[in-house]
Protein backbone atom coordinates (compact mmCIF):
# COMPACT_ATOMS: atom_id res chain seq x y z
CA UNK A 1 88.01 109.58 -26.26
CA UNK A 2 85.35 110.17 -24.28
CA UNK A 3 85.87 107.64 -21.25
CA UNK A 4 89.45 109.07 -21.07
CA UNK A 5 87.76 112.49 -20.88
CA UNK A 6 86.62 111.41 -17.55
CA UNK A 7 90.14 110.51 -15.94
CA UNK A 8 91.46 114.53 -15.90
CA UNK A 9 92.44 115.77 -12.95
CA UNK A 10 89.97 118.30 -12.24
CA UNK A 11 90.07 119.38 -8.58
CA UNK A 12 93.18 120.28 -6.25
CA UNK A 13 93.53 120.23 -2.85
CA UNK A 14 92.21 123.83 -2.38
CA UNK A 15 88.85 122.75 -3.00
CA UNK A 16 88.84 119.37 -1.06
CA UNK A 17 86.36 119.25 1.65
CA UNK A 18 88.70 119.03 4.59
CA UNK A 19 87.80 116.36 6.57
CA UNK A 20 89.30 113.86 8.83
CA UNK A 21 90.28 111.79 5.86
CA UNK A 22 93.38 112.30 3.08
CA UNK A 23 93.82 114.93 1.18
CA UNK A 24 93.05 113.83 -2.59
CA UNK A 25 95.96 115.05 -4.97
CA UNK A 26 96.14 114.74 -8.95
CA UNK A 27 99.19 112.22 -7.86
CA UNK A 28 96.73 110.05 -6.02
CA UNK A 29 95.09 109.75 -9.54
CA UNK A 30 93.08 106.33 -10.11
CA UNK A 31 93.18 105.84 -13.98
CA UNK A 32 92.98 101.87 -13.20
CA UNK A 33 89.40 101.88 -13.59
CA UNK A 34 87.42 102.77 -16.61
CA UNK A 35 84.22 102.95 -15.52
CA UNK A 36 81.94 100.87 -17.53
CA UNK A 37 78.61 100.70 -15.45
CA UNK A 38 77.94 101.45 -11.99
CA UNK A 39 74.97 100.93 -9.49
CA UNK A 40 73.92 101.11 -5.64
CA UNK A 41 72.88 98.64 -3.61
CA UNK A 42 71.60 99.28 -0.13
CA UNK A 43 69.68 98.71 2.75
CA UNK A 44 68.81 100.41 5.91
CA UNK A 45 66.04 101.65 8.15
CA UNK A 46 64.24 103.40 6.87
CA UNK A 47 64.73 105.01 3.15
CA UNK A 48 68.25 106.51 1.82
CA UNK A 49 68.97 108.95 -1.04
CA UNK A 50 72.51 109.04 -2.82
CA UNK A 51 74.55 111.73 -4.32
CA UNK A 52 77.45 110.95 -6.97
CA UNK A 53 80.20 113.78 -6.77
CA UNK A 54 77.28 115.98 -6.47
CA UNK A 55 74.87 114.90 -8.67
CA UNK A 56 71.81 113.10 -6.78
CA UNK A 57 71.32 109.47 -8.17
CA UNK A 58 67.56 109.44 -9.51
CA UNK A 59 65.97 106.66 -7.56
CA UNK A 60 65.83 105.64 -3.55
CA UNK A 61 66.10 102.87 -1.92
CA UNK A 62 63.41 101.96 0.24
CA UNK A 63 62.97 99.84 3.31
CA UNK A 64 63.73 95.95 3.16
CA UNK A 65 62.26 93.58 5.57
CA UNK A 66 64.19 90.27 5.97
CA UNK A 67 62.72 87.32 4.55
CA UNK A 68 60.02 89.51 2.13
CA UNK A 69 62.08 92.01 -0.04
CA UNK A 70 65.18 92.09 -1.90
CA UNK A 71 67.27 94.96 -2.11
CA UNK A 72 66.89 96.34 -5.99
CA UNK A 73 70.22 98.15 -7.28
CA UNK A 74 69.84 102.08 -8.65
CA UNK A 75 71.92 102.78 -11.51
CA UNK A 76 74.49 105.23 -11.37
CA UNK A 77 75.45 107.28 -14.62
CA UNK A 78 78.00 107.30 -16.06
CA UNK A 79 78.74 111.43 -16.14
CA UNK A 80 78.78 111.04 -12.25
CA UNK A 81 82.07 109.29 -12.76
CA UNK A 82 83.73 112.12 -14.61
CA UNK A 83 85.88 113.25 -11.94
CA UNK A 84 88.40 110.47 -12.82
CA UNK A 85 90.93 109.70 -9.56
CA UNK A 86 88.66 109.97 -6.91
CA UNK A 87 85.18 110.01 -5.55
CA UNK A 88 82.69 111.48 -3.32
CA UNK A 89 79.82 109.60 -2.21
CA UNK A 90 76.83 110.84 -0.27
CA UNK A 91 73.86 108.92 2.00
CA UNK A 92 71.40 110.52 3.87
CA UNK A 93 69.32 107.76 5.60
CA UNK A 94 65.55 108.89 6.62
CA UNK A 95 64.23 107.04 9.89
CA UNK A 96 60.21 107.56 8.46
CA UNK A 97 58.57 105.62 11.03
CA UNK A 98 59.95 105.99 14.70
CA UNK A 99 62.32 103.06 15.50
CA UNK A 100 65.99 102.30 15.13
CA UNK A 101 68.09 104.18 12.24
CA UNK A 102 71.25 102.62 9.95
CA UNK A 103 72.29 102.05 6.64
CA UNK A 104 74.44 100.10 4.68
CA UNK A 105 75.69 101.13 0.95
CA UNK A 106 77.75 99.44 -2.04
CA UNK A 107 78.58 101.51 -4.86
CA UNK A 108 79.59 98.69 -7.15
CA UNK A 109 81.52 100.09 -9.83
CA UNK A 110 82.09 97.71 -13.11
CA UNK A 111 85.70 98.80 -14.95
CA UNK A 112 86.68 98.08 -18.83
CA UNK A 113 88.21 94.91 -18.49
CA UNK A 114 85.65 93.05 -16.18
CA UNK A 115 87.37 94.14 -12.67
CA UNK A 116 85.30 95.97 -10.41
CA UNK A 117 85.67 98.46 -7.77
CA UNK A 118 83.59 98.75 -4.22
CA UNK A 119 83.35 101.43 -1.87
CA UNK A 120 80.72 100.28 0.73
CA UNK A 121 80.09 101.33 4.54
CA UNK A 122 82.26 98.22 5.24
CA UNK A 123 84.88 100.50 6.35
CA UNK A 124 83.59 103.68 8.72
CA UNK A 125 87.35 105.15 9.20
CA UNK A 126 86.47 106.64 4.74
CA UNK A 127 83.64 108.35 6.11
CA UNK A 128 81.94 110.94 8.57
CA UNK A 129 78.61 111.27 9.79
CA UNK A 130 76.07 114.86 10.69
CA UNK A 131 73.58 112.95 13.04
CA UNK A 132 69.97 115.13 12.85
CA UNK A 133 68.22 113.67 15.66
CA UNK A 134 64.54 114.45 14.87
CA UNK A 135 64.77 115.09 10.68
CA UNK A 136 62.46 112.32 10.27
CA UNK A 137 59.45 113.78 12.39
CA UNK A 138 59.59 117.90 13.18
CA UNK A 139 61.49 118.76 9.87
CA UNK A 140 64.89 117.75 8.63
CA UNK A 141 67.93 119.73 9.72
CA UNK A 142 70.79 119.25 7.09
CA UNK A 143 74.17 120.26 7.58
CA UNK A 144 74.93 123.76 6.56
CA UNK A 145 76.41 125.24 3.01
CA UNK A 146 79.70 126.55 2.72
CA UNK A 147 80.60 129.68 2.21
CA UNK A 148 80.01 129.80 -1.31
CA UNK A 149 76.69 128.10 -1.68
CA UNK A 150 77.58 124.56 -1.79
CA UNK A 151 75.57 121.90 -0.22
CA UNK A 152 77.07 119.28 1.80
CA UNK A 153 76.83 116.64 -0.99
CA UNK A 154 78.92 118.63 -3.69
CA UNK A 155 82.06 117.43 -4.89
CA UNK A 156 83.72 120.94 -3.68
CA UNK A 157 82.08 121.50 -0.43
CA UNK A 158 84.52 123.64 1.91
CA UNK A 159 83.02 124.51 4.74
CA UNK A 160 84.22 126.72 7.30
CA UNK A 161 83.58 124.77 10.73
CA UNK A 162 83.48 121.06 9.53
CA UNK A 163 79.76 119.73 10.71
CA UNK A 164 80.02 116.04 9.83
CA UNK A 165 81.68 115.80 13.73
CA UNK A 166 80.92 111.78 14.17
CA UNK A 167 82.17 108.96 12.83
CA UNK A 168 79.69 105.94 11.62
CA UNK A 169 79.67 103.14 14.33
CA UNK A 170 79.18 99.68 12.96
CA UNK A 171 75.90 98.28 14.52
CA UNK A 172 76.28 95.42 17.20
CA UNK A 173 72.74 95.34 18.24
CA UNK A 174 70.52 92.37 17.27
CA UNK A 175 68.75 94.12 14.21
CA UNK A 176 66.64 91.62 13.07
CA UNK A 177 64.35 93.42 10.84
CA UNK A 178 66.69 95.03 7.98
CA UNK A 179 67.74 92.61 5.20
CA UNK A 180 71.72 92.58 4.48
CA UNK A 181 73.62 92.97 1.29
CA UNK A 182 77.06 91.17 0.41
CA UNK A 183 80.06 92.53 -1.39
CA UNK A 184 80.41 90.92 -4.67
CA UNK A 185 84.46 91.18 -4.61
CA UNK A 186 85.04 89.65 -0.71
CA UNK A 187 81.96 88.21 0.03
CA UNK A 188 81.31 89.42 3.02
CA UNK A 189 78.10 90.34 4.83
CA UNK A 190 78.28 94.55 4.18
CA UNK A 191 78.48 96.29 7.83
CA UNK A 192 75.26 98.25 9.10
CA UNK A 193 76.33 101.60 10.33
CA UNK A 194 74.65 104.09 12.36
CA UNK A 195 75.64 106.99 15.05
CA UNK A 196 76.24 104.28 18.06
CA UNK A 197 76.08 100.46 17.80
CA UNK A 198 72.57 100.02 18.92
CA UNK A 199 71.10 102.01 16.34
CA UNK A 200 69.80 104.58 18.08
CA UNK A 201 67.07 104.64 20.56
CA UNK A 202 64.78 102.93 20.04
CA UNK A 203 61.79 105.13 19.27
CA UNK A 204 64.08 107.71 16.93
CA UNK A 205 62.93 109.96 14.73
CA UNK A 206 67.33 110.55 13.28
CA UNK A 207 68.24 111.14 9.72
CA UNK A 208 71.83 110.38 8.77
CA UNK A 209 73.94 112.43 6.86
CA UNK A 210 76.51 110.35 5.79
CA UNK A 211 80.13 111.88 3.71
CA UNK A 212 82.44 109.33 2.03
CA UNK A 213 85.76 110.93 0.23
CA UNK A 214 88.13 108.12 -1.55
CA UNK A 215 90.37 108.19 -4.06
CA UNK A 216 89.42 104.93 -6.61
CA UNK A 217 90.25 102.02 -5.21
CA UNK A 218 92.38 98.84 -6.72
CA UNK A 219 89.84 97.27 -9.25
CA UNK A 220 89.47 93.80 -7.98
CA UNK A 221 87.77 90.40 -9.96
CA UNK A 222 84.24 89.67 -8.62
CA UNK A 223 83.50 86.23 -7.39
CA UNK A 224 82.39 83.62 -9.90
CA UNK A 225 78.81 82.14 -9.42
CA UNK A 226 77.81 80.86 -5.91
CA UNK A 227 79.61 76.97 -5.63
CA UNK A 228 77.88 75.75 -2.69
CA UNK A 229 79.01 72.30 -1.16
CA UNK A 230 77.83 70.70 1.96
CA UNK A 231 78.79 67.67 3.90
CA UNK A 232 77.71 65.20 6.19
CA UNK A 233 79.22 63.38 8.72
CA UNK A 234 77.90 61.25 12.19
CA UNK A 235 79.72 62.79 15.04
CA UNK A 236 81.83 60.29 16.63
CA UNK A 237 80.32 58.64 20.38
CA UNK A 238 76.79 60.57 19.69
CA UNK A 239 74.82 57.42 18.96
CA UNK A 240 73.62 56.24 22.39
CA UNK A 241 70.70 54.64 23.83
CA UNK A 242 68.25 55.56 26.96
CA UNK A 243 65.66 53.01 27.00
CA UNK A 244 63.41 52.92 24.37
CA UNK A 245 65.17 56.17 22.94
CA UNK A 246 67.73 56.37 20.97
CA UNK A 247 69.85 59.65 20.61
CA UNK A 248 72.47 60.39 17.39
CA UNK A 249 74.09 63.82 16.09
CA UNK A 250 75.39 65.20 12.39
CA UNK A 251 77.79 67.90 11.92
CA UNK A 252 76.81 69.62 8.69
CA UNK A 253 78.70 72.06 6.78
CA UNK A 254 77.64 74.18 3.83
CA UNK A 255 80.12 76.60 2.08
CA UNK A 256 80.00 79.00 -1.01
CA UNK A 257 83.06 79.55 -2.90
CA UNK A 258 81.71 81.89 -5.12
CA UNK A 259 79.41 84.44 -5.22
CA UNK A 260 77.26 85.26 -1.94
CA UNK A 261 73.72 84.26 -1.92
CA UNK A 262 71.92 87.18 -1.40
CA UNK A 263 68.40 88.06 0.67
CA UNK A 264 67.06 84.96 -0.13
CA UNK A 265 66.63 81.78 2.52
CA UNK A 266 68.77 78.69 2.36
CA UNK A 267 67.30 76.02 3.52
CA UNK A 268 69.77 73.19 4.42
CA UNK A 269 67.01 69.82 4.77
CA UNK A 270 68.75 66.46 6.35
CA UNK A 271 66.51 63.25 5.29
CA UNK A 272 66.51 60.65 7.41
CA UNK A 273 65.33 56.72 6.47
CA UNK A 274 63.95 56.69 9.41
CA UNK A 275 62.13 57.81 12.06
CA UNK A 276 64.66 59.83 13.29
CA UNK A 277 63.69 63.58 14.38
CA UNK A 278 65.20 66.66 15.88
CA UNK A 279 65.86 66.61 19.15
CA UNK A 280 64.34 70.01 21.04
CA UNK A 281 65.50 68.81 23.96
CA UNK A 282 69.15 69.95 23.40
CA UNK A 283 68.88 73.67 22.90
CA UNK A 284 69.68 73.31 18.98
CA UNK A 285 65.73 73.91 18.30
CA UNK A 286 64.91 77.14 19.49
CA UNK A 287 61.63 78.96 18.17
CA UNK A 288 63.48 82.06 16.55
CA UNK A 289 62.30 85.64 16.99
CA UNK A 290 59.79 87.03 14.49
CA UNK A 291 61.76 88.17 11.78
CA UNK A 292 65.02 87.02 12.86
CA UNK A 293 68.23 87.38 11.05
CA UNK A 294 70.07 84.36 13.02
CA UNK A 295 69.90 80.58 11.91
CA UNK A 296 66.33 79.15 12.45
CA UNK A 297 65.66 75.16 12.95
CA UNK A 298 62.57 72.92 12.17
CA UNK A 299 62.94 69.58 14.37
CA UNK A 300 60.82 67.22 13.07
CA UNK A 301 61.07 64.93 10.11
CA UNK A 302 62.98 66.01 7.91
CA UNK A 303 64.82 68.29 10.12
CA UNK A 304 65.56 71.64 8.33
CA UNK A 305 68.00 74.88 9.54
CA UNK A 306 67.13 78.06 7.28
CA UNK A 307 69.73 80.86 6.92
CA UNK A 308 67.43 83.52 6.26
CA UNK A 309 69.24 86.57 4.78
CA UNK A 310 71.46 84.10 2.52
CA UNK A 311 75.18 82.81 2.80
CA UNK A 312 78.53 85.19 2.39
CA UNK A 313 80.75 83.39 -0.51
CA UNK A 314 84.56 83.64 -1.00
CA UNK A 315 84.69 80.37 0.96
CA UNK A 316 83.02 81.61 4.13
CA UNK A 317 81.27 78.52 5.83
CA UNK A 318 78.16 77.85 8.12
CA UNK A 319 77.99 74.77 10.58
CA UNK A 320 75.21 73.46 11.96
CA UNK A 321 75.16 70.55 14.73
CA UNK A 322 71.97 68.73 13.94
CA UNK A 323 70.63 66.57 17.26
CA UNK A 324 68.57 63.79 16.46
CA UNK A 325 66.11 61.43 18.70
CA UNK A 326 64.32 58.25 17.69
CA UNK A 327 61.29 56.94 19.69
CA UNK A 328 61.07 53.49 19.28
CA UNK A 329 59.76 50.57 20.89
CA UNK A 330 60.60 46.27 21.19
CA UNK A 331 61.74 45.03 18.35
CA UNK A 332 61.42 47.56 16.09
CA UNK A 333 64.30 49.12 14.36
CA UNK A 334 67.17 47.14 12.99
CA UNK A 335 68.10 48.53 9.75
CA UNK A 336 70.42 51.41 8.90
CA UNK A 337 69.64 54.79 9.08
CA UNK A 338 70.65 56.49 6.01
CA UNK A 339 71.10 60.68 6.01
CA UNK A 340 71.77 62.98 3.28
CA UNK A 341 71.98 66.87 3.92
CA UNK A 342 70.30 69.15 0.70
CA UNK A 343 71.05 73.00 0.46
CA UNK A 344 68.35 75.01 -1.17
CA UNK A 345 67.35 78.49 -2.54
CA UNK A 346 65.40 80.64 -4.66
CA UNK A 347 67.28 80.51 -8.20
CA UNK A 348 69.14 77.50 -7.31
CA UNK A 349 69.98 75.77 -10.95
CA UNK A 350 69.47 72.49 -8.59
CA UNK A 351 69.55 71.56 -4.46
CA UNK A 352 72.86 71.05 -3.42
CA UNK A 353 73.32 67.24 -2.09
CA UNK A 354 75.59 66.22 0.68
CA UNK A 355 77.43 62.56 0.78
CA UNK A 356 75.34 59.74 2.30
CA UNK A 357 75.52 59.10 5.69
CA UNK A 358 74.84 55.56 7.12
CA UNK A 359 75.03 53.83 10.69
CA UNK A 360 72.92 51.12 11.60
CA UNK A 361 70.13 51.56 14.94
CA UNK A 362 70.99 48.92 17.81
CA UNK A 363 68.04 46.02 17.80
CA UNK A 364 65.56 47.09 20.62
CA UNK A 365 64.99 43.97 23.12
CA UNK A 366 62.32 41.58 22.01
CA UNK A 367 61.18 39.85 24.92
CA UNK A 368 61.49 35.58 25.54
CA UNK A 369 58.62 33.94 25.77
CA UNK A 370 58.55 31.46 28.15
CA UNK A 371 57.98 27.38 26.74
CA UNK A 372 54.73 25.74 28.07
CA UNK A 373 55.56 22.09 27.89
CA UNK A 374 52.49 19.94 26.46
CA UNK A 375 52.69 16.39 27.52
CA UNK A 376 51.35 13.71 26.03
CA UNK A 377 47.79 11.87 27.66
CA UNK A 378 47.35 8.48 28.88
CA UNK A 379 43.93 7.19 29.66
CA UNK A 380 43.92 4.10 31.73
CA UNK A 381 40.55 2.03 32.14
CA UNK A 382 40.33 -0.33 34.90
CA UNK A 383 37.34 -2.31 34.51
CA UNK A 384 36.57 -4.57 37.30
CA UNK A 385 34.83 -8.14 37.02
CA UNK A 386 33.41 -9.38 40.28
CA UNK A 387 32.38 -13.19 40.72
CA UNK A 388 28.88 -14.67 42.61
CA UNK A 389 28.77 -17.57 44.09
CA UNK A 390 25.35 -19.96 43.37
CA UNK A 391 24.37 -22.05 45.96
CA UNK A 392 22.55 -25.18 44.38
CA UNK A 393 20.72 -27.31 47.26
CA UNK A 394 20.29 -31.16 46.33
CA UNK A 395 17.36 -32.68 48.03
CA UNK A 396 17.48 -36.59 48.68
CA UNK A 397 14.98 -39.28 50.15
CA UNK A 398 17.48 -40.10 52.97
CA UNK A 399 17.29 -38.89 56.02
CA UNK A 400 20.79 -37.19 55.64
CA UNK A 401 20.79 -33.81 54.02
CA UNK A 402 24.14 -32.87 52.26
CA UNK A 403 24.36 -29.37 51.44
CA UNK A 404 27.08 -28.82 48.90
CA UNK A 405 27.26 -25.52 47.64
CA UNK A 406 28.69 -24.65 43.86
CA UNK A 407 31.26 -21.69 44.54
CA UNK A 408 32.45 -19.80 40.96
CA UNK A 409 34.88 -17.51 41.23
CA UNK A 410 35.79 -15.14 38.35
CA UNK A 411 39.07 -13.21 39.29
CA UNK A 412 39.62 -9.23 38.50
CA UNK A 413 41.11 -8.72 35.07
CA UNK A 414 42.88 -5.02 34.78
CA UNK A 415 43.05 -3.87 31.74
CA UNK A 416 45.50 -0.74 30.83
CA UNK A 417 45.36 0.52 26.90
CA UNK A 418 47.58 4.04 26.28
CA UNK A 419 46.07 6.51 24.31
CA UNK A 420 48.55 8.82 22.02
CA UNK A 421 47.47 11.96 21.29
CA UNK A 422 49.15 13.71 18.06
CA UNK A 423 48.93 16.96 17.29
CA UNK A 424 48.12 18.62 14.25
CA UNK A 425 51.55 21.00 13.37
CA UNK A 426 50.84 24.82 13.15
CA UNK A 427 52.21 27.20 10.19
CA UNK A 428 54.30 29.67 12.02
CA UNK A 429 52.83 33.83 11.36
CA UNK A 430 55.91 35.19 8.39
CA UNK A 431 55.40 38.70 8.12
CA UNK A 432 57.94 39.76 5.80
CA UNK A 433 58.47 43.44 4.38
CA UNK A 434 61.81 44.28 2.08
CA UNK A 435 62.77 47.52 0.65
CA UNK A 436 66.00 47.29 -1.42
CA UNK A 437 67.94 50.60 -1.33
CA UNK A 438 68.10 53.30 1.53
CA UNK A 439 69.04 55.89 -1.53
CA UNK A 440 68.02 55.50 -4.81
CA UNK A 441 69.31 57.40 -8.07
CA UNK A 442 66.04 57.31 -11.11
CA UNK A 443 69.17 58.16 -13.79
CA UNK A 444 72.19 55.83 -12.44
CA UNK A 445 70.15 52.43 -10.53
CA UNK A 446 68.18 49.92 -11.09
CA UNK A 447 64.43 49.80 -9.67
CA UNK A 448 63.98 49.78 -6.34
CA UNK A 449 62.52 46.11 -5.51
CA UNK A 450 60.16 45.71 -2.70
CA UNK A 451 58.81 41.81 -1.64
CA UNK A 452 56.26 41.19 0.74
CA UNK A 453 55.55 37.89 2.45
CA UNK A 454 52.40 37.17 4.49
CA UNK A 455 50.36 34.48 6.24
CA UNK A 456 47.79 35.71 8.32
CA UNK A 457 44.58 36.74 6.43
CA UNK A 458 41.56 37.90 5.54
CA UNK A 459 41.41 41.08 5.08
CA UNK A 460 42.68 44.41 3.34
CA UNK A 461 45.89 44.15 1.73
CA UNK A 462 47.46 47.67 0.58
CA UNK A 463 50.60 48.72 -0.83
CA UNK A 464 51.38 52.98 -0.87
CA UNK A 465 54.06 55.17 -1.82
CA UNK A 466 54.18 58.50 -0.14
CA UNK A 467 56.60 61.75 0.19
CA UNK A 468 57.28 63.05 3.85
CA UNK A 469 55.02 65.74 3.07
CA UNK A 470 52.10 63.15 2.86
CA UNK A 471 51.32 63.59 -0.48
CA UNK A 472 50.17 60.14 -1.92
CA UNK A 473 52.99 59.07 -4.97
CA UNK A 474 51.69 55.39 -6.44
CA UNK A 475 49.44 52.67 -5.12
CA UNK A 476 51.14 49.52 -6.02
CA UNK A 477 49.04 47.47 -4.62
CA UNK A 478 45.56 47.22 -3.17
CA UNK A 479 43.55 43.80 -2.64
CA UNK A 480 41.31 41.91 -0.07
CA UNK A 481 43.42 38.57 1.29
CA UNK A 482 41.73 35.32 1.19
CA UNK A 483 45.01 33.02 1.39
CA UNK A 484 49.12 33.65 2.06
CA UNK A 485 51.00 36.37 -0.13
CA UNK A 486 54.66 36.05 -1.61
CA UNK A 487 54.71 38.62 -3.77
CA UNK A 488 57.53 41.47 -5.55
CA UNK A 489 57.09 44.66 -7.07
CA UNK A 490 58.84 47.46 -8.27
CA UNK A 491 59.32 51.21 -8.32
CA UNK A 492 60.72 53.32 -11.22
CA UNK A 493 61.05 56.61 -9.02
CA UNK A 494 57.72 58.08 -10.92
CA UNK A 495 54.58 59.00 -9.77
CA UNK A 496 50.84 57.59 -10.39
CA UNK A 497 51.16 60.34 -13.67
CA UNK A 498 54.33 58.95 -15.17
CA UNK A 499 56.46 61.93 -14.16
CA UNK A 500 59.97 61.17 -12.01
CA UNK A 501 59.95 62.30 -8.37
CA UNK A 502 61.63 65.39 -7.14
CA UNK A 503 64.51 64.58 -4.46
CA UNK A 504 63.28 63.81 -0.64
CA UNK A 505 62.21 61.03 1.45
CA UNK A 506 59.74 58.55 -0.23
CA UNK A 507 57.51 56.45 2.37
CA UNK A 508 56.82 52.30 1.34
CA UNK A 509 53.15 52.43 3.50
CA UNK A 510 51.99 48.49 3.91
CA UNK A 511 48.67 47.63 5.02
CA UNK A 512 48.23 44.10 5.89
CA UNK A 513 44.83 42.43 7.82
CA UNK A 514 46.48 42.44 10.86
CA UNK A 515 49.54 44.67 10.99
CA UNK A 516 50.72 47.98 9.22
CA UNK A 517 54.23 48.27 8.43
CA UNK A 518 56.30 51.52 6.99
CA UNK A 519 60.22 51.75 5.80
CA UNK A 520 61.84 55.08 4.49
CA UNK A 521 63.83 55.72 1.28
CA UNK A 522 65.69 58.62 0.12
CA UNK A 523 65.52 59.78 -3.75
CA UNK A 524 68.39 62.02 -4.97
CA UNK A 525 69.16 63.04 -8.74
């Protein structure tokens, strides 16, 4: 057959370039793998060329920024393979524009049967390394050919004096720039190798040569799809208070136990029913560098951490402590906060949901107002009467005058009525506002029912539904007052066009003639 044309042992240790690495023997022989398909992923700075047991691989591999370009894989054929038991693999990486220089390679090899075998830069002890320190501006410098005409690439090159002389250094520098690949069988983040760990200098002009010599390794099952999972959870003792603030924390974990998500962003979002935000106050929201391969945070409502190159699989796990600060003022707040964590990515068959967390926010303070006592009036009138006297004189023919003078007297009456002032009661101000759920599931709940009580009026009388991007949802209600409202409505989890709501925050915006009042729900499907 013709695949089993490809297992002969064709080479003997005569012609094996004689490196520092094993000695390749027809007893070493790899028939475990019949090799089905095969291609090359890579990345590196700047462009890298690949040779296949001697035979160049048409296609390069060009230069990936993080965040903007996804490694493509080259397809290897098939007649490379031929060589059966073992295989020789050669990179050289071309620094074109004057910076840092490394690569990283996965020759992802697919056997009959499903299993697959990988022979990546993960390991630098299967390979060597000719450094050419100015190839990529004055004119490459390649390592020599043997004796007999071979280049360094061929499966048989035997050179005299062995030039590959350094051994590929796994990069520890903060590269921030070059996107990473993953290897399908462990999951793991593929190392980024160059001639020392910081790449270079900076300013380099290298070109790397790279050698690997293996015999086949164990075929091994991929990983299934990516199975990403997160959780939630309130860290214990991080809800306190500091006046009008009010601080709380969330450990959230997100894990893939399948297949890594490759050079794409995940985007973990935590919703929040209220006004909670990040806190940037606690180190956990720095401003990352331009670029930057590390975890990057958003602190504000919602609060967001992006892993920008992707997530390793295999069960590998990335935690995030997300700090959290509410600004609030007297007597606002007392209803529970509800969070939910939501992992995100390009080609995601859905956003990944985390349980729901709830605690509730202390009451702030409300002020007592002092009672002014009204008490009741009392008019007294005191009218006062005061008598005259008349004098009357009585004239008589006798020579005796009597005078006898008429006194009346009219005493002082005091008269005290009590007047009782009642007054008229006064409706007390009801400002009621009711949302039903903190989370609400279109497919599994009921409507969510909202009831709003008022007294005070005229004036405008709205009722809004928003997302937390601002985008207006559904007006369900919009009026002028002229008397009290008592009044419920419903919502459906669609929009103004009939069509269900994406997952997120949803905003309940009430207008009222004297007050405006907001509360927070969370959609999830």
């Amino acid at each position: 057959m013709a695949k089993s044309s490809r297992k002969f042992f064709k080479f003997s240790s005569a012609i094996i370039f004689s490196l520092a690495i094993p000695f390749l023997t027809p007893l070493q022989a790899s028939a475990q793998c019949d090799p089905v398909t095969a291609q090359i992923y890579s990345s590196g700075d700047d462009n890298s060329v690949f040779w296949v047991n001697g035979t160049p691989v048409p296609g390069e591999q060009t230069y990936c920024h993080v965040g903007s370009c996804v490694p493509t894989p080259i397809p290897v054929p098939l007649s490379d393979l031929d060589e059966g038991q073992s295989i020789v693999l050669s990179v050289a990486t071309t620094n074109i524009n004057a910076s840092q220089v490394l690569s990283s390679w996965d020759l992802d090899i697919t056997c009959n049967g499903g299993n697959h075998v990988e022979i990546t830069s993960e390991n630098p002890a299967n390979y060597s390394l000719y450094y050419d320190p100015n190839g990529g501006c004055s004119g490459a410098d390649p390592p020599p050919t043997d004796s007999n005409g071979n280049n360094w690439y061929s499966f048989i090159y035997n050179p005299a004096s062995n030039p590959f002389t350094e051994t590929g250094v796994p990069v520890t520098a903060a590269i921030s720039y070059t996107t990473l690949i993953y290897d399908p069988v462990n999951g793991d983040a593929i190392t980024q190798v160059s001639f020392n760990s910081q790449a270079g200098p900076v300013g380099s002009c290298g070109l790397l040569y790279w050698r690997e010599v293996m015999v086949f390794p164990t075929p091994e099952p991929t990983l299934g799809p990516s199975n990403v999972t997160v959780t939630n959870s309130l860290i214990s003792g991080s809800v306190t208070t500091n006046g009008n603030d009010l601080y709380a924390s969330y450990a959230v974990t997100v894990c893939n136990s399948g297949m890594p998500i490759e050079s794409v962003p995940v985007t973990i979002t935590d919703y929040f029913s209220s006004t909670m935000q990040g806190n940037p106050n606690t180190g956990f929201c720095p401003t990352p560098t331009s670029g930057g391969q590390g975890v990057q945070y958003q602190c504000n409502t919602p609060y967001q951490v992006i892993f920008p190159i992707g997530l390793p699989g295999n069960g590998a796990c990335e935690a995030v402590t997300v700090n959290l600060i509410n600004y609030y003022y007297e007597g606002d707040f007392c209803d529970p906060v509800t969070a939910i964590a939501v992992a995100d990515w390009q080609n995601a068959s859905a956003p990944v949901s985390s349980n729901v967390v709830t605690f509730n926010i202390p009451c702030a303070p409300v002020p007592t107002a002092t009672p002014t006592s009204s008490p009741t009036a009392t008019l007294t009138f005191t009218p006062t009467l005061t008598g005259t006297p008349t004098y009357t004189p009585t004239f008589t023919n006798t020579p005796t005058i009597t005078y006898t003078p008429t006194l009346t007297f009219t005493p002082t009456i005091t008269f005290t009525p009590t007047v009782t002032f009642t007054p008229t009661p006064t409706v007390p101000d009801v400002n009621t506002f009711y949302v039903s759920k903190n989370v609400y599931n279109p497919a599994s709940d009921s409507p969510v029912s909202i009831f709003v009580q008022y007294t005070k009026y005229p004036g405008p009388y709205d009722l809004w539904i928003y997302n937390s991007a601002g985008e207006h949802i559904k007006t369900l209600e919009s009026t002028y007052l002229s008397a009290p409202i008592s009044q419920a409505y419903t919502w459906d989890g669609k929009n103004k066009y009939g069509d269900t709501c994406a997952s997120g925050v949803y905003i309940f915006y009430l207008v009222e003639p004297f007050d405006q009042q907001l509360k927070r729900m969370i959609l999830i499907h």
